[in-house]
C-alpha atoms as a PDB file:
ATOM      1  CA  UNK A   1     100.057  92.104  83.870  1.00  0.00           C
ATOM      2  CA  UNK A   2      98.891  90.572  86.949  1.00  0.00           C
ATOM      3  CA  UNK A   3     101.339  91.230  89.804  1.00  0.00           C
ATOM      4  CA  UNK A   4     101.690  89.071  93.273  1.00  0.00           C
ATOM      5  CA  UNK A   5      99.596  91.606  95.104  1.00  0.00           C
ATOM      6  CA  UNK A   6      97.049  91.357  93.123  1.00  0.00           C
ATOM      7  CA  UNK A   7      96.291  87.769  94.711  1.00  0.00           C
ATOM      8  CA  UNK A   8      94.699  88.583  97.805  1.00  0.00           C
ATOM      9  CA  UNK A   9      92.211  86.622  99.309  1.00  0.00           C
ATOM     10  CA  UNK A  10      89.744  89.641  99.058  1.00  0.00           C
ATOM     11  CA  UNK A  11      90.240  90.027  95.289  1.00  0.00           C
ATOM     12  CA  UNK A  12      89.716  86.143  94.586  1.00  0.00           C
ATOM     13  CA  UNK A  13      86.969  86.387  96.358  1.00  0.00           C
ATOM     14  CA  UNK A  14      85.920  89.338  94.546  1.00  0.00           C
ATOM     15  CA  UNK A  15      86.426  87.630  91.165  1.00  0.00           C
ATOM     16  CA  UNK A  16      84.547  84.302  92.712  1.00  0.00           C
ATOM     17  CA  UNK A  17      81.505  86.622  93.055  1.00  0.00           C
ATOM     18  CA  UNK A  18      81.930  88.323  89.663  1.00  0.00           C
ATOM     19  CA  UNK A  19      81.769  84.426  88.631  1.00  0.00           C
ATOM     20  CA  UNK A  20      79.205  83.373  91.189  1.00  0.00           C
ATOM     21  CA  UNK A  21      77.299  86.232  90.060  1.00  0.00           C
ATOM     22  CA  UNK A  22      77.253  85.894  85.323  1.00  0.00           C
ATOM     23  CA  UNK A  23      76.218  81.726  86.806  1.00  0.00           C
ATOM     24  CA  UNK A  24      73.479  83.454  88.591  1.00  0.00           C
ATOM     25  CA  UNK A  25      71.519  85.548  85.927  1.00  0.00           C
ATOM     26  CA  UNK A  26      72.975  83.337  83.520  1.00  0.00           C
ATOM     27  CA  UNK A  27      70.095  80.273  85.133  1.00  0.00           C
ATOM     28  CA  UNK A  28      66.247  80.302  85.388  1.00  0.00           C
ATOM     29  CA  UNK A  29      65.442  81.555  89.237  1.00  0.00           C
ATOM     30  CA  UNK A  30      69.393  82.450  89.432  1.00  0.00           C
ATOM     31  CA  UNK A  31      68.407  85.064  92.178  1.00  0.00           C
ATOM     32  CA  UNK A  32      65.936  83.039  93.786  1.00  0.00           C
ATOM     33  CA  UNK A  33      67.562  79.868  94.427  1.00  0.00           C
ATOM     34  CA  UNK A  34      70.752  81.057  95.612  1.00  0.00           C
ATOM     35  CA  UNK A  35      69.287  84.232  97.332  1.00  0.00           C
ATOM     36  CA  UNK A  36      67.640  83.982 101.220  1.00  0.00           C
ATOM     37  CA  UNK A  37      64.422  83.868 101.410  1.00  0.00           C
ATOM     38  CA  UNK A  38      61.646  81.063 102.965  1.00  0.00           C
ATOM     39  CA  UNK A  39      62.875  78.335 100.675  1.00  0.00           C
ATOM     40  CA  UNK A  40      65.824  78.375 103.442  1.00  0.00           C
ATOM     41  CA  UNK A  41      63.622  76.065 105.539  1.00  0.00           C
ATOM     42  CA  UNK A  42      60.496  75.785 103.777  1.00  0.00           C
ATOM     43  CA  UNK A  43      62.418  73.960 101.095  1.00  0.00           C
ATOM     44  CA  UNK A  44      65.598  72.979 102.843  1.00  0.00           C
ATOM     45  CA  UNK A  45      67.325  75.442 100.873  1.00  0.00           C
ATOM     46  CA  UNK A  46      70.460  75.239 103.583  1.00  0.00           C
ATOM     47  CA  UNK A  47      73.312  76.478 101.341  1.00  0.00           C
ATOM     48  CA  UNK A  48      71.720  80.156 100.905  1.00  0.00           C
ATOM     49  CA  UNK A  49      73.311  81.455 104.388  1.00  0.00           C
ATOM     50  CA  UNK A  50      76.380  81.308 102.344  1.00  0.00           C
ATOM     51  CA  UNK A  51      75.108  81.636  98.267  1.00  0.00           C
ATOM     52  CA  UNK A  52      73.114  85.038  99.322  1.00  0.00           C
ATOM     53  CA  UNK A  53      76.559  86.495  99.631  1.00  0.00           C
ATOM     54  CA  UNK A  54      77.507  85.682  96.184  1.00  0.00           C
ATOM     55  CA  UNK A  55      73.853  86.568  94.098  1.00  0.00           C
ATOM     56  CA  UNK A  56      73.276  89.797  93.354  1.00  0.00           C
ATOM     57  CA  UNK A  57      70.423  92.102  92.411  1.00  0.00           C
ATOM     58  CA  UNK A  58      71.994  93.785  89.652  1.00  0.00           C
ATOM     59  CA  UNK A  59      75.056  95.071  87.688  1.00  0.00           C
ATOM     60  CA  UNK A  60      75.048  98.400  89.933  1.00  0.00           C
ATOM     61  CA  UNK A  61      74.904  96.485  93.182  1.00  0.00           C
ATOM     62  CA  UNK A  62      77.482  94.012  92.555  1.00  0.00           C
ATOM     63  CA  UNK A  63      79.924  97.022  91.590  1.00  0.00           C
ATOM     64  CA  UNK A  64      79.059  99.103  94.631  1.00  0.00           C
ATOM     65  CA  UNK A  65      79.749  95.793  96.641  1.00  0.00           C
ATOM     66  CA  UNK A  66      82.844  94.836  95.114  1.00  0.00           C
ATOM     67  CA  UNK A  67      84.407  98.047  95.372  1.00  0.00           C
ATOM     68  CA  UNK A  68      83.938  98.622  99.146  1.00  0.00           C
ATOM     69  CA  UNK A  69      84.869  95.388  99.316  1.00  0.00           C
ATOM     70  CA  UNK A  70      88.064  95.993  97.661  1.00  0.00           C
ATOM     71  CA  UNK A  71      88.963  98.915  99.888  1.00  0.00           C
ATOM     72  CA  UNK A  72      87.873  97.541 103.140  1.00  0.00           C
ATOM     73  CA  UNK A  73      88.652  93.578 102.519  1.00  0.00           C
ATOM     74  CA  UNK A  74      92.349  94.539 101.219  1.00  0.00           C
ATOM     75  CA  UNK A  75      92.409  96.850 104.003  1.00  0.00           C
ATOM     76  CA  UNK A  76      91.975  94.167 107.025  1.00  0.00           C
ATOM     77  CA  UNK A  77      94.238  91.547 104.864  1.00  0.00           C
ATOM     78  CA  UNK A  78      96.575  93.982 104.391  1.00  0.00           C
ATOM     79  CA  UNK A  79      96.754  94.342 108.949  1.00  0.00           C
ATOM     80  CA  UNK A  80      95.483  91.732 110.279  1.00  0.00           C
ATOM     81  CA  UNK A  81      95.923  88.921 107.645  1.00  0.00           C
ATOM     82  CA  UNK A  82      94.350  86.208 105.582  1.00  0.00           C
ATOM     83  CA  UNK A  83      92.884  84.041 108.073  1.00  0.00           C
ATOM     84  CA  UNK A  84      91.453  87.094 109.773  1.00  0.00           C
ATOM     85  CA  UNK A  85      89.819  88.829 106.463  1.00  0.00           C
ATOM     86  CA  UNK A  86      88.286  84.928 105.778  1.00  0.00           C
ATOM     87  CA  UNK A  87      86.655  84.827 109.089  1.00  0.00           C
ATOM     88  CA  UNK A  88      85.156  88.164 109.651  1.00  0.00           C
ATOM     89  CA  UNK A  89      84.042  88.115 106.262  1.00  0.00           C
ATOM     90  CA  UNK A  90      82.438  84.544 105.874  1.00  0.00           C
ATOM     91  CA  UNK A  91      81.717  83.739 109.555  1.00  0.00           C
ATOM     92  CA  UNK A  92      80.167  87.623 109.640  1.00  0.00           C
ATOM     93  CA  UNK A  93      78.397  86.972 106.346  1.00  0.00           C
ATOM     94  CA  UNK A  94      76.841  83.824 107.586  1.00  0.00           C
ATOM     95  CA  UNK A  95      76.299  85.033 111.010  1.00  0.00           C
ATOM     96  CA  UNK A  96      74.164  88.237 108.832  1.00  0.00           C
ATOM     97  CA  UNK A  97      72.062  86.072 106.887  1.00  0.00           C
ATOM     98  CA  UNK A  98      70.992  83.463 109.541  1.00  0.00           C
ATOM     99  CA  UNK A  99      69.571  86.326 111.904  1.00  0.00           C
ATOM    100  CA  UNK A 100      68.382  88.306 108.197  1.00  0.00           C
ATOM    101  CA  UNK A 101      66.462  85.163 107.652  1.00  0.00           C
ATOM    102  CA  UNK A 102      64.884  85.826 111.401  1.00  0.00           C
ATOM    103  CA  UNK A 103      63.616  89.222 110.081  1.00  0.00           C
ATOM    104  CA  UNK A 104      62.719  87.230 106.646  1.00  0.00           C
ATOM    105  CA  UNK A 105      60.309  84.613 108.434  1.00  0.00           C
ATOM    106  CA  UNK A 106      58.732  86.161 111.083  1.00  0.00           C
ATOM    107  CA  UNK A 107      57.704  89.756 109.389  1.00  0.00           C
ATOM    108  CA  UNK A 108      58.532  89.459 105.690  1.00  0.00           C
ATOM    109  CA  UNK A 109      58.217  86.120 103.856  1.00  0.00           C
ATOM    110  CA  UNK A 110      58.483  88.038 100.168  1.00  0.00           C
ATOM    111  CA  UNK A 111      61.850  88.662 100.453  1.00  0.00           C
ATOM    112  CA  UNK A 112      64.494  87.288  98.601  1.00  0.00           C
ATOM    113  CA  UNK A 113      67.863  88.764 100.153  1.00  0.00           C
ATOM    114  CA  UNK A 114      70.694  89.288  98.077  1.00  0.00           C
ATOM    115  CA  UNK A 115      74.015  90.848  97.899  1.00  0.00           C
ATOM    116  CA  UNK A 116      77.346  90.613 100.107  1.00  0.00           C
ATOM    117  CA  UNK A 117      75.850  93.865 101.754  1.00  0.00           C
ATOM    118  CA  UNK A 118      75.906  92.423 105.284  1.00  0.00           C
ATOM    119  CA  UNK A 119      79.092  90.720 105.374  1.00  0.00           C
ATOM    120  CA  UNK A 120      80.541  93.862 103.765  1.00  0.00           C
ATOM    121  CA  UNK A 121      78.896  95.775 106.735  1.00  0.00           C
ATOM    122  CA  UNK A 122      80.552  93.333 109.570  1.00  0.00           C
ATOM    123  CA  UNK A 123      84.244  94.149 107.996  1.00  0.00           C
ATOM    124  CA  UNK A 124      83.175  97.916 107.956  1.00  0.00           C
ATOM    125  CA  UNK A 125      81.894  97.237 111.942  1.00  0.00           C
ATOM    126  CA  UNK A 126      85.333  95.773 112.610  1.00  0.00           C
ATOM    127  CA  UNK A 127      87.224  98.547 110.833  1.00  0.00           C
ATOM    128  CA  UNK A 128      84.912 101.303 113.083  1.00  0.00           C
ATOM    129  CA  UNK A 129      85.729  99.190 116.048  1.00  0.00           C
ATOM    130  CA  UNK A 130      89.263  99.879 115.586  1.00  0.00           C
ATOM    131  CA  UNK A 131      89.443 103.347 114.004  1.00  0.00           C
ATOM    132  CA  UNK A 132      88.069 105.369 115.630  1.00  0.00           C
ATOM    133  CA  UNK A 133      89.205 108.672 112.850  1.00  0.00           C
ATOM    134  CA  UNK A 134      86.608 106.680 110.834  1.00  0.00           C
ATOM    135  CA  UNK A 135      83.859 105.092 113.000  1.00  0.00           C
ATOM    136  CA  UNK A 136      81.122 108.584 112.182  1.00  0.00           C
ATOM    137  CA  UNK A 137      81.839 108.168 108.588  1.00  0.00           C
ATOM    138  CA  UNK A 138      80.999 104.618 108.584  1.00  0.00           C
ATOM    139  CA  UNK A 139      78.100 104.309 111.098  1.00  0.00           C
ATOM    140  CA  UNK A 140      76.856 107.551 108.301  1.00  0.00           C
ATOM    141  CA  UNK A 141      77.522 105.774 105.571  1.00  0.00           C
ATOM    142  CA  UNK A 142      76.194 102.418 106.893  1.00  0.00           C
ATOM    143  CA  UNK A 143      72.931 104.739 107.695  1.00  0.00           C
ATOM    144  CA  UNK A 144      72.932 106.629 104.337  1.00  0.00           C
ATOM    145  CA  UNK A 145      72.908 103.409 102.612  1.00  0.00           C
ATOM    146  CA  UNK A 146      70.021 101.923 104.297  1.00  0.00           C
ATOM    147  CA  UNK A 147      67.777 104.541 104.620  1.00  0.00           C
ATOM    148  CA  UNK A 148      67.921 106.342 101.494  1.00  0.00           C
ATOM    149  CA  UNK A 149      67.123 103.883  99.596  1.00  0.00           C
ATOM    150  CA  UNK A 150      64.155 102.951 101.220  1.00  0.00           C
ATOM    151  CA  UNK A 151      63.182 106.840 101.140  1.00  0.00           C
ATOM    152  CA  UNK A 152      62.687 106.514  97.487  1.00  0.00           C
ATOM    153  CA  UNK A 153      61.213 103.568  97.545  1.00  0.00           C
ATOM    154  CA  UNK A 154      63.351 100.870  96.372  1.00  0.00           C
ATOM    155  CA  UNK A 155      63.989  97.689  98.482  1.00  0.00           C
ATOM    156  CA  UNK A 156      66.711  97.246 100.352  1.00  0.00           C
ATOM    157  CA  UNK A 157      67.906  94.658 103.279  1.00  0.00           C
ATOM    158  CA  UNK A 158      68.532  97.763 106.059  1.00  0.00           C
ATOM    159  CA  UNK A 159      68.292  94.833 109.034  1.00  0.00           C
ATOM    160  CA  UNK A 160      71.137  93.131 107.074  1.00  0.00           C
ATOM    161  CA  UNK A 161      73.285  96.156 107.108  1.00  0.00           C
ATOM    162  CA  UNK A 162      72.811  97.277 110.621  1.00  0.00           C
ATOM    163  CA  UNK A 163      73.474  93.338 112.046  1.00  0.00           C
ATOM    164  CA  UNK A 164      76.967  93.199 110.043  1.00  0.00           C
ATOM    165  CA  UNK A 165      77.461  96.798 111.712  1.00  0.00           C
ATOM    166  CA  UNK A 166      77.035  94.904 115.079  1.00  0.00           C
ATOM    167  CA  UNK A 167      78.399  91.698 114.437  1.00  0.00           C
ATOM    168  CA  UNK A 168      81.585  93.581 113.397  1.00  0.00           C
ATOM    169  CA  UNK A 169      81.672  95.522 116.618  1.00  0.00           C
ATOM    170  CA  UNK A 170      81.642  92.404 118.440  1.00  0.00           C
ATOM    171  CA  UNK A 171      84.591  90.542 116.088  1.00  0.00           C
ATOM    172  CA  UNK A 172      86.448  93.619 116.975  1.00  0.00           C
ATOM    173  CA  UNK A 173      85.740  93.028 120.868  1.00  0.00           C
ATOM    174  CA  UNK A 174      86.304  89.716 120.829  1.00  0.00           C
ATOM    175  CA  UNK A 175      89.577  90.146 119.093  1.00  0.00           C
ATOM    176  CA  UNK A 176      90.447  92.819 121.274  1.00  0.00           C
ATOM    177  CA  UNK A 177      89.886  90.753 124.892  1.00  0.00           C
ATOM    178  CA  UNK A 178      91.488  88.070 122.878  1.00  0.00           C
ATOM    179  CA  UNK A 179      94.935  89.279 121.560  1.00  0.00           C
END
């Protein structure tokens, strides 16, 4: 039985992107027309800023996603509210992909960036802002989850990660000289 709690904004939009996500495979070039990649502004692609946070690579990825997102998401509702959870996450997400697609243009064209990795990464940014008991385990996770992938070869959107990692930093600065 569903209880009020269970209707936070991070778990709707958790079960948007479970959604977003069976739509995706579910449709010829799923991953490539909502994901980021040159189409963006070689094909005036302008909604996948926002859609690459939604498409997904892959049953594994989407869980790993939605879980942090469940712990960290719930966590910054759960403080700092509704309206502040939307921002950071979407604003951050968007924020991530428009300077992604920088890295995308000018030194790797073949990509096709998926995943809610980044904005993920700018709530984690804001939370290591903050808390400061957690920022080394974060900053090593972030780390660990870019790089070791790459170690054994599979592809992965490190830039993406590292920019939410600053662009959460600066949310938490900015809300810092502002409240």
């Amino acid at each position: 039985m569903l209880k009020t709690k269970d209707f936070t904004l991070t778990n709707i939009v958790i079960f948007i992107t479970v959604i977003f996500y069976l739509l995706q495979i579910n449709m010829n070039y799923g991953a490539l027309y909502f994901g980021l990649n040159i189409y963006f502004t070689e094909g005036l692609f302008f909604w996948q800023p926002l859609t690459s946070m939604f498409a997904h690579g892959g049953f594994g990825h989407i869980a790993m996603n939605m879980f942090v997102l469940y712990q960290f998401g719930n966590l910054i509702e759960r403080f700092r509210g509704k309206k502040e959870f939307f921002c950071i996450y979407f604003l951050g997400g968007i924020l991530t992909s428009l300077l992604s697609y920088l890295y995308i243009y000018f030194l790797d064209n073949q990509v096709n960036l998926v995943g809610a990795s980044g904005a993920i990464c700018v709530l984690l940014g804001y939370v290591a802002y903050f808390d400061k008991f957690q920022r080394k385990g974060i900053i090593t996770w972030i780390l660990i989850i870019s790089v070791a992938p790459l170690l054994i070869g599979l592809p992965i959107a490190w830039y993406s990660h590292f920019i939410g990692l600053a662009l959460g930093f600066i949310f938490g600065v900015i809300r810092k000289l502002t409240h």
